[in-house]
PDB file of N, CA and C in Angstrom:
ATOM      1  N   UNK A   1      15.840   5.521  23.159  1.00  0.00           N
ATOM      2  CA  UNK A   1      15.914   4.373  22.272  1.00  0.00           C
ATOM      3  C   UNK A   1      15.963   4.775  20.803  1.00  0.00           C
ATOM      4  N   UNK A   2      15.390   5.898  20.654  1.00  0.00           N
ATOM      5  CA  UNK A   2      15.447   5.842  19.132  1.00  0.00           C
ATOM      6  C   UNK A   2      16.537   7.133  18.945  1.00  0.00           C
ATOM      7  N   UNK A   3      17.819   6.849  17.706  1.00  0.00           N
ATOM      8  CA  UNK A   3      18.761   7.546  17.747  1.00  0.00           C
ATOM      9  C   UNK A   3      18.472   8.461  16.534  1.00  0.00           C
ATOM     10  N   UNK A   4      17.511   8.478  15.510  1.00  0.00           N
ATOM     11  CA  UNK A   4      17.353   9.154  14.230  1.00  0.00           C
ATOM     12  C   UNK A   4      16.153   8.881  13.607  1.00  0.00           C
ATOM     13  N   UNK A   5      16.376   9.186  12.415  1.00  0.00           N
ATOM     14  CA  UNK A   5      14.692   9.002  11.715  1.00  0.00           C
ATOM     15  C   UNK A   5      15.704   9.165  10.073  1.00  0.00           C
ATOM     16  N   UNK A   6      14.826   8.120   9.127  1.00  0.00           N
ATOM     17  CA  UNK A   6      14.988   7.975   8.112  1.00  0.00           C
ATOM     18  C   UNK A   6      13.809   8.289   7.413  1.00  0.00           C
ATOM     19  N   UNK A   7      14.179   9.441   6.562  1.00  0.00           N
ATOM     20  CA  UNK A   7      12.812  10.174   5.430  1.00  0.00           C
ATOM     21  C   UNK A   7      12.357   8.621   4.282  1.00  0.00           C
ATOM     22  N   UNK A   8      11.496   9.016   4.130  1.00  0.00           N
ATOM     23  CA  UNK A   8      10.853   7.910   2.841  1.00  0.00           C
ATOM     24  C   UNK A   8      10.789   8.839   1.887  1.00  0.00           C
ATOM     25  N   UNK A   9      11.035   9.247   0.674  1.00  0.00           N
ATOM     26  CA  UNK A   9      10.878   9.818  -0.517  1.00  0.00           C
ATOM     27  C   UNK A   9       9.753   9.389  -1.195  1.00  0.00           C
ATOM     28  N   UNK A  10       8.484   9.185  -1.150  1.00  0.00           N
ATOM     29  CA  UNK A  10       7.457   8.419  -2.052  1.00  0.00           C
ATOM     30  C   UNK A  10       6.766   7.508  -1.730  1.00  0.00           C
ATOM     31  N   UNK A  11       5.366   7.216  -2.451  1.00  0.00           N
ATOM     32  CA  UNK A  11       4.692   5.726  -2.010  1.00  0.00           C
ATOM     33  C   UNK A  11       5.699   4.929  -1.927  1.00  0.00           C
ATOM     34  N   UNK A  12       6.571   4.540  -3.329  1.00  0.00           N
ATOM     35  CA  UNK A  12       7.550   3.156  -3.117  1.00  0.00           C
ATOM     36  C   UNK A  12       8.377   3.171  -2.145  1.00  0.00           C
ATOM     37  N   UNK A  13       8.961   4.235  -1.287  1.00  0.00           N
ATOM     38  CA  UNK A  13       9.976   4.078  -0.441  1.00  0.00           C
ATOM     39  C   UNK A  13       9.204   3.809   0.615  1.00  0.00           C
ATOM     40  N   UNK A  14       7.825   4.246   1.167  1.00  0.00           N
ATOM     41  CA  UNK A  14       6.905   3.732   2.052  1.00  0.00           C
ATOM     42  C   UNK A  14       6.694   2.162   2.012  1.00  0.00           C
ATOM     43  N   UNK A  15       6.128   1.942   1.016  1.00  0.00           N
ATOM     44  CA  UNK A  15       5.806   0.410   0.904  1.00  0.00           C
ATOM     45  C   UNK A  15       7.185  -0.901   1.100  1.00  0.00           C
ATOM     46  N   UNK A  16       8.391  -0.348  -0.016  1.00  0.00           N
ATOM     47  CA  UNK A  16       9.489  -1.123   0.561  1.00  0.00           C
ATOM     48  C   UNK A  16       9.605  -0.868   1.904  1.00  0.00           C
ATOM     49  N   UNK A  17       9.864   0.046   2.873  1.00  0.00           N
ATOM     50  CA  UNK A  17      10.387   0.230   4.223  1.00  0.00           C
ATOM     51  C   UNK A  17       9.177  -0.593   4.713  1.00  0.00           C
ATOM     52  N   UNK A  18       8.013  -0.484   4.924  1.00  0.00           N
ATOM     53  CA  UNK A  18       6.964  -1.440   5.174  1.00  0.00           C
ATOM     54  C   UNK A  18       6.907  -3.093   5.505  1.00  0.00           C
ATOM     55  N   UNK A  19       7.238  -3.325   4.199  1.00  0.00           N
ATOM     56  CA  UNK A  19       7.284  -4.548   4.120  1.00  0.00           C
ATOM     57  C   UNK A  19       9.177  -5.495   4.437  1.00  0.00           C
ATOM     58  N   UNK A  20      10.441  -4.322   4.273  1.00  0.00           N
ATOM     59  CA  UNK A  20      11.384  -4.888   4.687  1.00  0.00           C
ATOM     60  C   UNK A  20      11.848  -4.615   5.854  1.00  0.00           C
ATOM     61  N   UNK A  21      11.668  -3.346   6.593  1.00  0.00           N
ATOM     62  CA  UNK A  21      11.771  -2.524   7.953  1.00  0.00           C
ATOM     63  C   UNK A  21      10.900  -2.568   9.299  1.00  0.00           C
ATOM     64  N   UNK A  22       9.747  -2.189   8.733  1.00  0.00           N
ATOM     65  CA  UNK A  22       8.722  -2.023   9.861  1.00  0.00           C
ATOM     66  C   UNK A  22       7.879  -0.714   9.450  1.00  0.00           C
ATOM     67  N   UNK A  23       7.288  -0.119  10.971  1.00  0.00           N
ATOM     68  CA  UNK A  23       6.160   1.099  10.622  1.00  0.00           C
ATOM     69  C   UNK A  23       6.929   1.934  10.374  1.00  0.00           C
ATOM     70  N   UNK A  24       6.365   2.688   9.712  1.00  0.00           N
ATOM     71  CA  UNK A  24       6.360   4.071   8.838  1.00  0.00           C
ATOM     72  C   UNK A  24       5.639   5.394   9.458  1.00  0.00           C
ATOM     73  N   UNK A  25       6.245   6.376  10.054  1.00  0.00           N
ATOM     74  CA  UNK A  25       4.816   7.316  10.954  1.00  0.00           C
ATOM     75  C   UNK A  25       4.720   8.452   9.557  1.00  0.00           C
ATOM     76  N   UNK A  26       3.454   9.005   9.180  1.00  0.00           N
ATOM     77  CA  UNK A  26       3.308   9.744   7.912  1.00  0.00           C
ATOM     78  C   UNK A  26       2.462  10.932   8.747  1.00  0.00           C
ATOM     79  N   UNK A  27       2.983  11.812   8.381  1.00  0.00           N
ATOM     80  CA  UNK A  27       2.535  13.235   8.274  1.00  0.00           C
ATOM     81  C   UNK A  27       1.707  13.608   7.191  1.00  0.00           C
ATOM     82  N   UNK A  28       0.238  13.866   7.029  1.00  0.00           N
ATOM     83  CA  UNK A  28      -0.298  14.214   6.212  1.00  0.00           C
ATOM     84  C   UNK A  28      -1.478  15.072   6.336  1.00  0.00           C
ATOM     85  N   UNK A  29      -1.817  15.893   4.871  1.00  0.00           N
ATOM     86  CA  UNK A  29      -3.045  16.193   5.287  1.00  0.00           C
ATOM     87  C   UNK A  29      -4.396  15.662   5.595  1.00  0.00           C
ATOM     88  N   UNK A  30      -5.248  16.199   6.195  1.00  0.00           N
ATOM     89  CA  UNK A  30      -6.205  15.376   7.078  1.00  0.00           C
ATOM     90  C   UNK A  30      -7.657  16.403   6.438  1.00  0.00           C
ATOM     91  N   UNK A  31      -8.410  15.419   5.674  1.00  0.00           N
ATOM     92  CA  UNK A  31      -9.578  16.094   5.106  1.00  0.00           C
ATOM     93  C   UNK A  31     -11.132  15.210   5.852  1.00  0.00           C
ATOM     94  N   UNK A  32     -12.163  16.182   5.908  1.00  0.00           N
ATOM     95  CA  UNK A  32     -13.123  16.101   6.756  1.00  0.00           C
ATOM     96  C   UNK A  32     -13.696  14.561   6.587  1.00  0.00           C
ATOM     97  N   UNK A  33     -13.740  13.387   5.402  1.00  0.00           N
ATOM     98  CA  UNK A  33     -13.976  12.417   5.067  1.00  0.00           C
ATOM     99  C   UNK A  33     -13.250  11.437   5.870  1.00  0.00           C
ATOM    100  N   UNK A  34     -12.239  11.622   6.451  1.00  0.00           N
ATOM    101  CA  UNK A  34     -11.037  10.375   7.011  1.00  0.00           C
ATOM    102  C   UNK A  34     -11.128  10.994   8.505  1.00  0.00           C
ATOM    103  N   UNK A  35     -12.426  11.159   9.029  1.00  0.00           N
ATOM    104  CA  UNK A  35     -12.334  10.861  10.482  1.00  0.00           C
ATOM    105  C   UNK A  35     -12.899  10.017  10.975  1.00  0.00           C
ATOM    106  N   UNK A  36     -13.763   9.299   9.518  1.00  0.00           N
ATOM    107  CA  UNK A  36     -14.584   8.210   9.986  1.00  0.00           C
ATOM    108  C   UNK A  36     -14.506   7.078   8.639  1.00  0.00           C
ATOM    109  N   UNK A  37     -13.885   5.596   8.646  1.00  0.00           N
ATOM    110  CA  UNK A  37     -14.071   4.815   7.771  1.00  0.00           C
ATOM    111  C   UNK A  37     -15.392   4.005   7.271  1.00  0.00           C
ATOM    112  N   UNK A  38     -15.137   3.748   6.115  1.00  0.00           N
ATOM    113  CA  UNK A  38     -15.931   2.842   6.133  1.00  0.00           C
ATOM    114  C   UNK A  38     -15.991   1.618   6.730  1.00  0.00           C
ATOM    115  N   UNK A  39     -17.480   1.289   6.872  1.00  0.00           N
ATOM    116  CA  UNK A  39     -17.408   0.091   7.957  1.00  0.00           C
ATOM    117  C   UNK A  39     -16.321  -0.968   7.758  1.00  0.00           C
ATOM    118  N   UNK A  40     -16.024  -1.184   6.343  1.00  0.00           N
ATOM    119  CA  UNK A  40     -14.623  -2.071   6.365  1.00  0.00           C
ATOM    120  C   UNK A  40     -13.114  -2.012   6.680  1.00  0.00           C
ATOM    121  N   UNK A  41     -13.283  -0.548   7.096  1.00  0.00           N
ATOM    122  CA  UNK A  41     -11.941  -0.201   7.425  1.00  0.00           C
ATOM    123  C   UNK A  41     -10.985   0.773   6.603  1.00  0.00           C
ATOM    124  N   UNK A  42     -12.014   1.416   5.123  1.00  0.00           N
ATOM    125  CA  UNK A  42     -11.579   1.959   4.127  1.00  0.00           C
ATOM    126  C   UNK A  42     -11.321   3.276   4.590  1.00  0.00           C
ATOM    127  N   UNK A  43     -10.624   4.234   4.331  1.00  0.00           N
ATOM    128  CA  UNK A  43     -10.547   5.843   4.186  1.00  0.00           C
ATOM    129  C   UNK A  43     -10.289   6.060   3.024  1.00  0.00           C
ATOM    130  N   UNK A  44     -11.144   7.093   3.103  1.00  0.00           N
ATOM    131  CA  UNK A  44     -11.771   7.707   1.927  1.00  0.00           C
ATOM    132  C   UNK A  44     -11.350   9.327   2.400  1.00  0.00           C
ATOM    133  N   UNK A  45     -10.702   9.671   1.073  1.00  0.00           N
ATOM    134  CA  UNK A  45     -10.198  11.139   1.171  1.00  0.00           C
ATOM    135  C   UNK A  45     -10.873  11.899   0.411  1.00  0.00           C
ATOM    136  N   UNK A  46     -11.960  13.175   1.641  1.00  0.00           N
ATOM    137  CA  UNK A  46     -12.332  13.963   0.309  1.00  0.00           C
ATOM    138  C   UNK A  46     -13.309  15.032   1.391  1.00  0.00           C
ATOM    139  N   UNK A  47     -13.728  15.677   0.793  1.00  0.00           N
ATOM    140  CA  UNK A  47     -13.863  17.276   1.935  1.00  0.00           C
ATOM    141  C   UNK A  47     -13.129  17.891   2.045  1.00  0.00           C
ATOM    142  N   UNK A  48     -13.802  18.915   2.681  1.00  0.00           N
ATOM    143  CA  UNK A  48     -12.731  19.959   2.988  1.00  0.00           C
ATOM    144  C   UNK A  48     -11.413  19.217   3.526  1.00  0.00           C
ATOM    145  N   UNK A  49     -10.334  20.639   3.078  1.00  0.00           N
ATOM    146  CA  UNK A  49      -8.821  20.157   4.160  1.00  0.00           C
ATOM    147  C   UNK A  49      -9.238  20.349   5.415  1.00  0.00           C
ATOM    148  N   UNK A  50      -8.871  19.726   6.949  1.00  0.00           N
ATOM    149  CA  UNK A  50      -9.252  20.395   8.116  1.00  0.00           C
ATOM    150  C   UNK A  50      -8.229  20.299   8.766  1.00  0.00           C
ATOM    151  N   UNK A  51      -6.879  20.346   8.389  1.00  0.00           N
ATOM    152  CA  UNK A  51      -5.129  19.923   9.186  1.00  0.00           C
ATOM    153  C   UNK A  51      -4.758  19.041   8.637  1.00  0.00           C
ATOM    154  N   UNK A  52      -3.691  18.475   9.754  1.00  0.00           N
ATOM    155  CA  UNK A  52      -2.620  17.724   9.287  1.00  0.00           C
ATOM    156  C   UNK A  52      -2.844  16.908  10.283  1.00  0.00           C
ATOM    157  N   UNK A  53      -2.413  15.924   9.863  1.00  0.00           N
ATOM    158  CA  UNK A  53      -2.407  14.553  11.224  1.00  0.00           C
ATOM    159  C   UNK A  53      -1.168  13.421  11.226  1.00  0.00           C
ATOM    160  N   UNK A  54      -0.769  12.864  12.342  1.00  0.00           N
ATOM    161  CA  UNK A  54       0.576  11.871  11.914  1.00  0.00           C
ATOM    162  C   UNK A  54      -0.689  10.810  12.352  1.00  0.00           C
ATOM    163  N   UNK A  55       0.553   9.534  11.612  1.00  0.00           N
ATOM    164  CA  UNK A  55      -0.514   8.314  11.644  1.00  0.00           C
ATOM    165  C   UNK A  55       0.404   7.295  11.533  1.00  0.00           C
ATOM    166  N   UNK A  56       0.359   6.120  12.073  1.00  0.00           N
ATOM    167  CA  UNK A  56       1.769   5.061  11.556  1.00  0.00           C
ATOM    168  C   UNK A  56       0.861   3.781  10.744  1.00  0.00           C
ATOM    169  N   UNK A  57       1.525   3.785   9.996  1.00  0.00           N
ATOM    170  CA  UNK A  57       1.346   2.767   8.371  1.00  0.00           C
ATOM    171  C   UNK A  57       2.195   1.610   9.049  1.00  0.00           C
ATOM    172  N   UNK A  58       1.890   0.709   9.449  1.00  0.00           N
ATOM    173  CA  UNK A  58       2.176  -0.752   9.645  1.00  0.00           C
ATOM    174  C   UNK A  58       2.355  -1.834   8.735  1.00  0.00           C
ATOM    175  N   UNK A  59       1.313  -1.623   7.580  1.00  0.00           N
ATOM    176  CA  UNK A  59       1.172  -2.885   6.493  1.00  0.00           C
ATOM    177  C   UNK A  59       0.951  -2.300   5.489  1.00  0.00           C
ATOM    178  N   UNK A  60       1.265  -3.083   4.249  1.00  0.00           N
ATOM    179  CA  UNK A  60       0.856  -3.330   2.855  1.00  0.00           C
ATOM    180  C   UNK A  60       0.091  -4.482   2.689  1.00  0.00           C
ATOM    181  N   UNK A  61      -0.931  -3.958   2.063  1.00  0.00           N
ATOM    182  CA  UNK A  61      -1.711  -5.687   2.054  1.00  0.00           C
ATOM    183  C   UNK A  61      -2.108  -5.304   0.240  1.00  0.00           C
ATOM    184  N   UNK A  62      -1.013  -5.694  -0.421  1.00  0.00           N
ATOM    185  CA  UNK A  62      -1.143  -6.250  -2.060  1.00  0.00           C
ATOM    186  C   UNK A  62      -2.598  -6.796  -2.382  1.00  0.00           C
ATOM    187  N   UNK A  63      -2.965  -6.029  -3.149  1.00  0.00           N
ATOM    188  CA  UNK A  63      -4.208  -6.797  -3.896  1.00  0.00           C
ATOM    189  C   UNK A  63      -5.654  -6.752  -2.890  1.00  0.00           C
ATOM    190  N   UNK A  64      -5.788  -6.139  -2.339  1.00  0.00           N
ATOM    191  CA  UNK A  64      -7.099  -6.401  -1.590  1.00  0.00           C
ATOM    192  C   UNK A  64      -8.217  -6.545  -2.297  1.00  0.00           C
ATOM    193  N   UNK A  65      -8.902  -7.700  -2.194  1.00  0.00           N
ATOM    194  CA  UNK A  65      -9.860  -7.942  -2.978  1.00  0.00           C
ATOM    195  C   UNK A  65     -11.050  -6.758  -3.735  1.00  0.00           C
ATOM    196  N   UNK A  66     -11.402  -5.741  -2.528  1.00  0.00           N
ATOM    197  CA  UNK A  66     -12.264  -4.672  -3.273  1.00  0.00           C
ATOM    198  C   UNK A  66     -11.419  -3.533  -3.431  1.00  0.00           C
ATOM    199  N   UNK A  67     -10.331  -3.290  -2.888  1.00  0.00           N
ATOM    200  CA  UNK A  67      -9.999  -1.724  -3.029  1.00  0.00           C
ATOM    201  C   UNK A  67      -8.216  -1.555  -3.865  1.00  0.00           C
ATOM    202  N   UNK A  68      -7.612  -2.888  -4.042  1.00  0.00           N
ATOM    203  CA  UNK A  68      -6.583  -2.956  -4.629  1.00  0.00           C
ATOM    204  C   UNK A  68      -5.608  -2.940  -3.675  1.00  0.00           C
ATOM    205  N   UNK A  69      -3.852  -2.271  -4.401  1.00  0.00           N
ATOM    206  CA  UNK A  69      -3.251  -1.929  -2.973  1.00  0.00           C
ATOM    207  C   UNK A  69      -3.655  -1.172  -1.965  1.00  0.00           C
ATOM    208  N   UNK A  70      -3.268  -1.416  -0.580  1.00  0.00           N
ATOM    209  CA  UNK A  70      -3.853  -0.768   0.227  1.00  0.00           C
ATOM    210  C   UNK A  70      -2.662  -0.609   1.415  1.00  0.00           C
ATOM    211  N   UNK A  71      -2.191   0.526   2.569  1.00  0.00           N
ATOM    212  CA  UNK A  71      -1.837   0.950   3.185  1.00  0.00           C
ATOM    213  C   UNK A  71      -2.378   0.787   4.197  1.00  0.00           C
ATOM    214  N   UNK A  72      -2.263   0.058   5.368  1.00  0.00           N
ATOM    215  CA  UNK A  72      -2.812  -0.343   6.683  1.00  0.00           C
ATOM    216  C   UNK A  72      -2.117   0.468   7.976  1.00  0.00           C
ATOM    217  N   UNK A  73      -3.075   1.421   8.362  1.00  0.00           N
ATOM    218  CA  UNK A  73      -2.611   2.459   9.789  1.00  0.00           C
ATOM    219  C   UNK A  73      -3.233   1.913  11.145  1.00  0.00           C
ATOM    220  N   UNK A  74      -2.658   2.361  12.333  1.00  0.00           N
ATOM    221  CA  UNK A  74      -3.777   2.445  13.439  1.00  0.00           C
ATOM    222  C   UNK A  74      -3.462   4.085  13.338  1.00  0.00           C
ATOM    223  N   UNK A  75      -4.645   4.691  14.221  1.00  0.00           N
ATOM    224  CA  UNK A  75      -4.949   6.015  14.754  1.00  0.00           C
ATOM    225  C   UNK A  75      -4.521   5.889  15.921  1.00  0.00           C
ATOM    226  N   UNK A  76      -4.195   7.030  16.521  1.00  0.00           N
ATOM    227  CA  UNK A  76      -4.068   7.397  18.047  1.00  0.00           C
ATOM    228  C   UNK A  76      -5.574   7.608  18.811  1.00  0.00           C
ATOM    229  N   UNK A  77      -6.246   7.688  18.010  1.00  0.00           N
ATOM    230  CA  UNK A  77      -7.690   8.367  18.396  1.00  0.00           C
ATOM    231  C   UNK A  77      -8.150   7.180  19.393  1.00  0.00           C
ATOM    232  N   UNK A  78      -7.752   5.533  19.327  1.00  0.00           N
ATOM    233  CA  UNK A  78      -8.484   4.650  20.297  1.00  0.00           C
ATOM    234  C   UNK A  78      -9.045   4.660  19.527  1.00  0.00           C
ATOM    235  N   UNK A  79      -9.905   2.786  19.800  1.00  0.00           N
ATOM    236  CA  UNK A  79     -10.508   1.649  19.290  1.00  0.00           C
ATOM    237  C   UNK A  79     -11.922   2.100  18.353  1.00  0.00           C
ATOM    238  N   UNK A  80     -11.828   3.594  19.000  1.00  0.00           N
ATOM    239  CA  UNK A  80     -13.209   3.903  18.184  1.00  0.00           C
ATOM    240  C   UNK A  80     -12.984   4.423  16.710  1.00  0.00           C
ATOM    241  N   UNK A  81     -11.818   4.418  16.014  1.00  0.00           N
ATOM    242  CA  UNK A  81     -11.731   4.767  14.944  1.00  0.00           C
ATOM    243  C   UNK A  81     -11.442   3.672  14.019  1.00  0.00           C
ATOM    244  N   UNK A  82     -12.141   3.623  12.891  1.00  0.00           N
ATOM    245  CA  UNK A  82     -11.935   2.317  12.231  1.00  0.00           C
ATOM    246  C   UNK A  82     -12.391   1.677  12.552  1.00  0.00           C
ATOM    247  N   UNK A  83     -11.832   0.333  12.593  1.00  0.00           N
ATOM    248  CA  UNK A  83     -11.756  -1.114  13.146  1.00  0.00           C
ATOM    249  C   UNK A  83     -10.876  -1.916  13.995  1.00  0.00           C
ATOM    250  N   UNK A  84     -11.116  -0.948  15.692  1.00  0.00           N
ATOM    251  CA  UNK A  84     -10.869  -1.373  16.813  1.00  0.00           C
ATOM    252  C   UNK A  84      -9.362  -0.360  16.030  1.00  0.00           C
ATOM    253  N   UNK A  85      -9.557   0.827  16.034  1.00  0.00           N
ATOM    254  CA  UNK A  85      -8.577   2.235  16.498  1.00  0.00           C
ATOM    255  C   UNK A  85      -7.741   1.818  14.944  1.00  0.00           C
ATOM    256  N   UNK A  86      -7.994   0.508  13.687  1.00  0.00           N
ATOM    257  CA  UNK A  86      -6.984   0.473  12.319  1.00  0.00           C
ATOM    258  C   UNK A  86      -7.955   0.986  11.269  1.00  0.00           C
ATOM    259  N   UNK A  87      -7.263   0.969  10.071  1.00  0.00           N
ATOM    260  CA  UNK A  87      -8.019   1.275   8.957  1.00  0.00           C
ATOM    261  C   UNK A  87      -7.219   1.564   7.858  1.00  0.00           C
ATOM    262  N   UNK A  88      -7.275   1.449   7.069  1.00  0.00           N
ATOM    263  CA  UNK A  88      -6.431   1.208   5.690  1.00  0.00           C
ATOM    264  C   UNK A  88      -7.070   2.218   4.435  1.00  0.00           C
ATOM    265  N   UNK A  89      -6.036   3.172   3.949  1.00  0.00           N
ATOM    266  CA  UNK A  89      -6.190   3.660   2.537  1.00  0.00           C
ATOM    267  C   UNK A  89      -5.301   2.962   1.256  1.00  0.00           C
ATOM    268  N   UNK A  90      -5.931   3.114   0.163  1.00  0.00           N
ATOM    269  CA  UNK A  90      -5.819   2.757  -1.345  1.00  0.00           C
ATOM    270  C   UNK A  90      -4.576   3.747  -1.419  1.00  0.00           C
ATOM    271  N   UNK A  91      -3.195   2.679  -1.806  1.00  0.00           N
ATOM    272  CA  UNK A  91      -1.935   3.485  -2.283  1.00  0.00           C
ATOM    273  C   UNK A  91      -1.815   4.606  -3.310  1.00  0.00           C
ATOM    274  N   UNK A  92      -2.789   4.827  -4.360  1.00  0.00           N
ATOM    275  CA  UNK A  92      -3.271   5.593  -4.579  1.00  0.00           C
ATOM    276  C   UNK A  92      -3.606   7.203  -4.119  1.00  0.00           C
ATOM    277  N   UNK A  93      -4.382   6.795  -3.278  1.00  0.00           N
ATOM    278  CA  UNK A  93      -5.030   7.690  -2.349  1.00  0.00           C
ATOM    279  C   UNK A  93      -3.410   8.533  -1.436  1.00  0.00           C
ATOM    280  N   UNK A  94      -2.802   7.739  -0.833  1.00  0.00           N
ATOM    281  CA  UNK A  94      -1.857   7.613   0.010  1.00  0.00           C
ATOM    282  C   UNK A  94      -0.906   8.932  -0.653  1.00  0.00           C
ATOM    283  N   UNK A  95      -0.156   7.954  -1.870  1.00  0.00           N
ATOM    284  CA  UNK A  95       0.651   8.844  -2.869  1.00  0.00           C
ATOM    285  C   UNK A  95      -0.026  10.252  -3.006  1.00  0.00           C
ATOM    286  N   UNK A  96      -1.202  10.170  -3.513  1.00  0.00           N
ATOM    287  CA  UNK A  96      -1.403  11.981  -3.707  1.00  0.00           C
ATOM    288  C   UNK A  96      -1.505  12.651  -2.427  1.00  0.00           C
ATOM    289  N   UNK A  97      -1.891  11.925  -0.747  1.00  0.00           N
ATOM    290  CA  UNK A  97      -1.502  12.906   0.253  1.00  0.00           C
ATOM    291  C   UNK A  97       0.427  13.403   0.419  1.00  0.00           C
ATOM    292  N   UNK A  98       0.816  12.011   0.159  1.00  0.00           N
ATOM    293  CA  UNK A  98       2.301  12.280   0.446  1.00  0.00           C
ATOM    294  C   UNK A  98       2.823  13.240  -0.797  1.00  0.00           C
ATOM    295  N   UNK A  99       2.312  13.328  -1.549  1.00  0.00           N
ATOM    296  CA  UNK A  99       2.874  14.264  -3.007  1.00  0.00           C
ATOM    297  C   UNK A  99       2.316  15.731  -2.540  1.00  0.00           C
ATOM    298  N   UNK A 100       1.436  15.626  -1.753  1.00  0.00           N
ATOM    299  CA  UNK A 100       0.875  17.043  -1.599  1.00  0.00           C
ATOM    300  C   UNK A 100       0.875  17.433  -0.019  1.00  0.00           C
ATOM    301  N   UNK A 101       2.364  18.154   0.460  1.00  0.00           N
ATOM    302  CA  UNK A 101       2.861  18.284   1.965  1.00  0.00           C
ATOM    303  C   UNK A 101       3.188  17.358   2.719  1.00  0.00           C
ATOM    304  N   UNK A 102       3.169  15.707   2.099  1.00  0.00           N
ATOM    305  CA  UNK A 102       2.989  14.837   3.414  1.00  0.00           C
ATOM    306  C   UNK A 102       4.404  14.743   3.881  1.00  0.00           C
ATOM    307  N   UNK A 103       4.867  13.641   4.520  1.00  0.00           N
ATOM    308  CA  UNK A 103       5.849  13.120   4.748  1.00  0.00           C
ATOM    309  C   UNK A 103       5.904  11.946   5.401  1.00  0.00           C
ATOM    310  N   UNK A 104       7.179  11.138   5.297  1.00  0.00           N
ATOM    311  CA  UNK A 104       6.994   9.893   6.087  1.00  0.00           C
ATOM    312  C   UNK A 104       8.605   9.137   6.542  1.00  0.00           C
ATOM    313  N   UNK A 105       8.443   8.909   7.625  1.00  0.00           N
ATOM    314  CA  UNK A 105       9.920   8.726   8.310  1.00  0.00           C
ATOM    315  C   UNK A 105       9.604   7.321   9.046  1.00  0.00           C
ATOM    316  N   UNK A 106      11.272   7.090   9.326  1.00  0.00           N
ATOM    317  CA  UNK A 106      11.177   5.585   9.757  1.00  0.00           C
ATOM    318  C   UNK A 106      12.182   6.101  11.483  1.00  0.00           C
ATOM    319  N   UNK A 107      11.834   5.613  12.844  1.00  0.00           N
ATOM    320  CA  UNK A 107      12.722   6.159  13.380  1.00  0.00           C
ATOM    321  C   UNK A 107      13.583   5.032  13.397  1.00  0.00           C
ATOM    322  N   UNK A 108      15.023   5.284  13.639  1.00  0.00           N
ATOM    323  CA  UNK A 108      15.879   3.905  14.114  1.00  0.00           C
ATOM    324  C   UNK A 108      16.315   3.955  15.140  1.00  0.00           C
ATOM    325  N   UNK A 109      16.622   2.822  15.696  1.00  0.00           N
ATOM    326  CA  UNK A 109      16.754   2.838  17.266  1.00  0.00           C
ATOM    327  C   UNK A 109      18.485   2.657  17.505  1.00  0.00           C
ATOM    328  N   UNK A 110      18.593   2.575  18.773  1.00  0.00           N
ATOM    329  CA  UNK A 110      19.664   2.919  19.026  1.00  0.00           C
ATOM    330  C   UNK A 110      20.715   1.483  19.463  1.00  0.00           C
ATOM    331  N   UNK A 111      21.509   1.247  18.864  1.00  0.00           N
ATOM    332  CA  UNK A 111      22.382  -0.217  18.910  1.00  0.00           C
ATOM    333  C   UNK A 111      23.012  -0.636  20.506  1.00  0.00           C
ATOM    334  N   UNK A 112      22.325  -1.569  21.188  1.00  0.00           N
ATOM    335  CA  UNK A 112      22.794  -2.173  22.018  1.00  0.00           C
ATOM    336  C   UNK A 112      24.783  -2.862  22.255  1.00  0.00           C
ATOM    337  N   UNK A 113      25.464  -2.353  22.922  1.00  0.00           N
ATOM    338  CA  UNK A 113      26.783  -2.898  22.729  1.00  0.00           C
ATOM    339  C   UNK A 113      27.063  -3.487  23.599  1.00  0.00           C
ATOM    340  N   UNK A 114      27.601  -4.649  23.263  1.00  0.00           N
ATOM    341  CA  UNK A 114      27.480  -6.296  23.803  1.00  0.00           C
ATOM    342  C   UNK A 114      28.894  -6.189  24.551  1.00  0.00           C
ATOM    343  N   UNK A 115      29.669  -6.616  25.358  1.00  0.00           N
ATOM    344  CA  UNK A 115      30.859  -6.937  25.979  1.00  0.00           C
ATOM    345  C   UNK A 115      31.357  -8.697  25.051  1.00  0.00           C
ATOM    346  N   UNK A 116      32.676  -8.493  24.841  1.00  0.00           N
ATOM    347  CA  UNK A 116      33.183 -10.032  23.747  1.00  0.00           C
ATOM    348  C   UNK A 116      33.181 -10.778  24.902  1.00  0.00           C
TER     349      UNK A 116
END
């Protein structure tokens, strides 16, 4: 089903593809602080480096009342990470993983051909 993958160049090419495309899977580094959120669902980047991890970015949620823009993932890890397996970092935050090794791709799928 899926025929390719489209690179994102940057937070903004993340957030547009986001909000006009769909999920986003991001390759990034993975520091000892973001294996566990805060109870609200926050990640917080900071500790040691301990790898790299992929993760898919689903949402932008503009303006969040305490933390500003924010980047909304689930984990693969299951329901026990976050809030029921989601959890969201500050675009901020986001940009300096993707500026430093990350990456982030969109896959596209493959076109169904109809008979006239």
């Amino acid at each position: 089903m899926i025929t390719g993958y489209r690179w994102a160049f940057g937070i903004n090419d993340v957030i547009d593809t986001l909000i006009v495309k769909g999920p986003v899977v991001l390759g990034i580094n993975w520091h000892e602080d973001m294996y566990e959120t805060q109870p609200d669902g926050l990640v917080t980047v900071g500790g040691r480096l301990v790898g790299g991890h992929a993760i898919l970015a689903h949402g932008f949620w503009p303006g969040h009342p305490q933390h500003g823009d924010v980047i909304v993932w689930t984990n693969s890890w299951g329901p026990s990470y976050g809030r029921n397996g989601t959890g969201y970092i500050r675009v901020a935050d986001l940009d300096r993983l993707l500026q430093n090794n990350g990456e982030a791709c969109v896959a596209t799928d493959a076109r169904v051909k109809t008979s006239p």
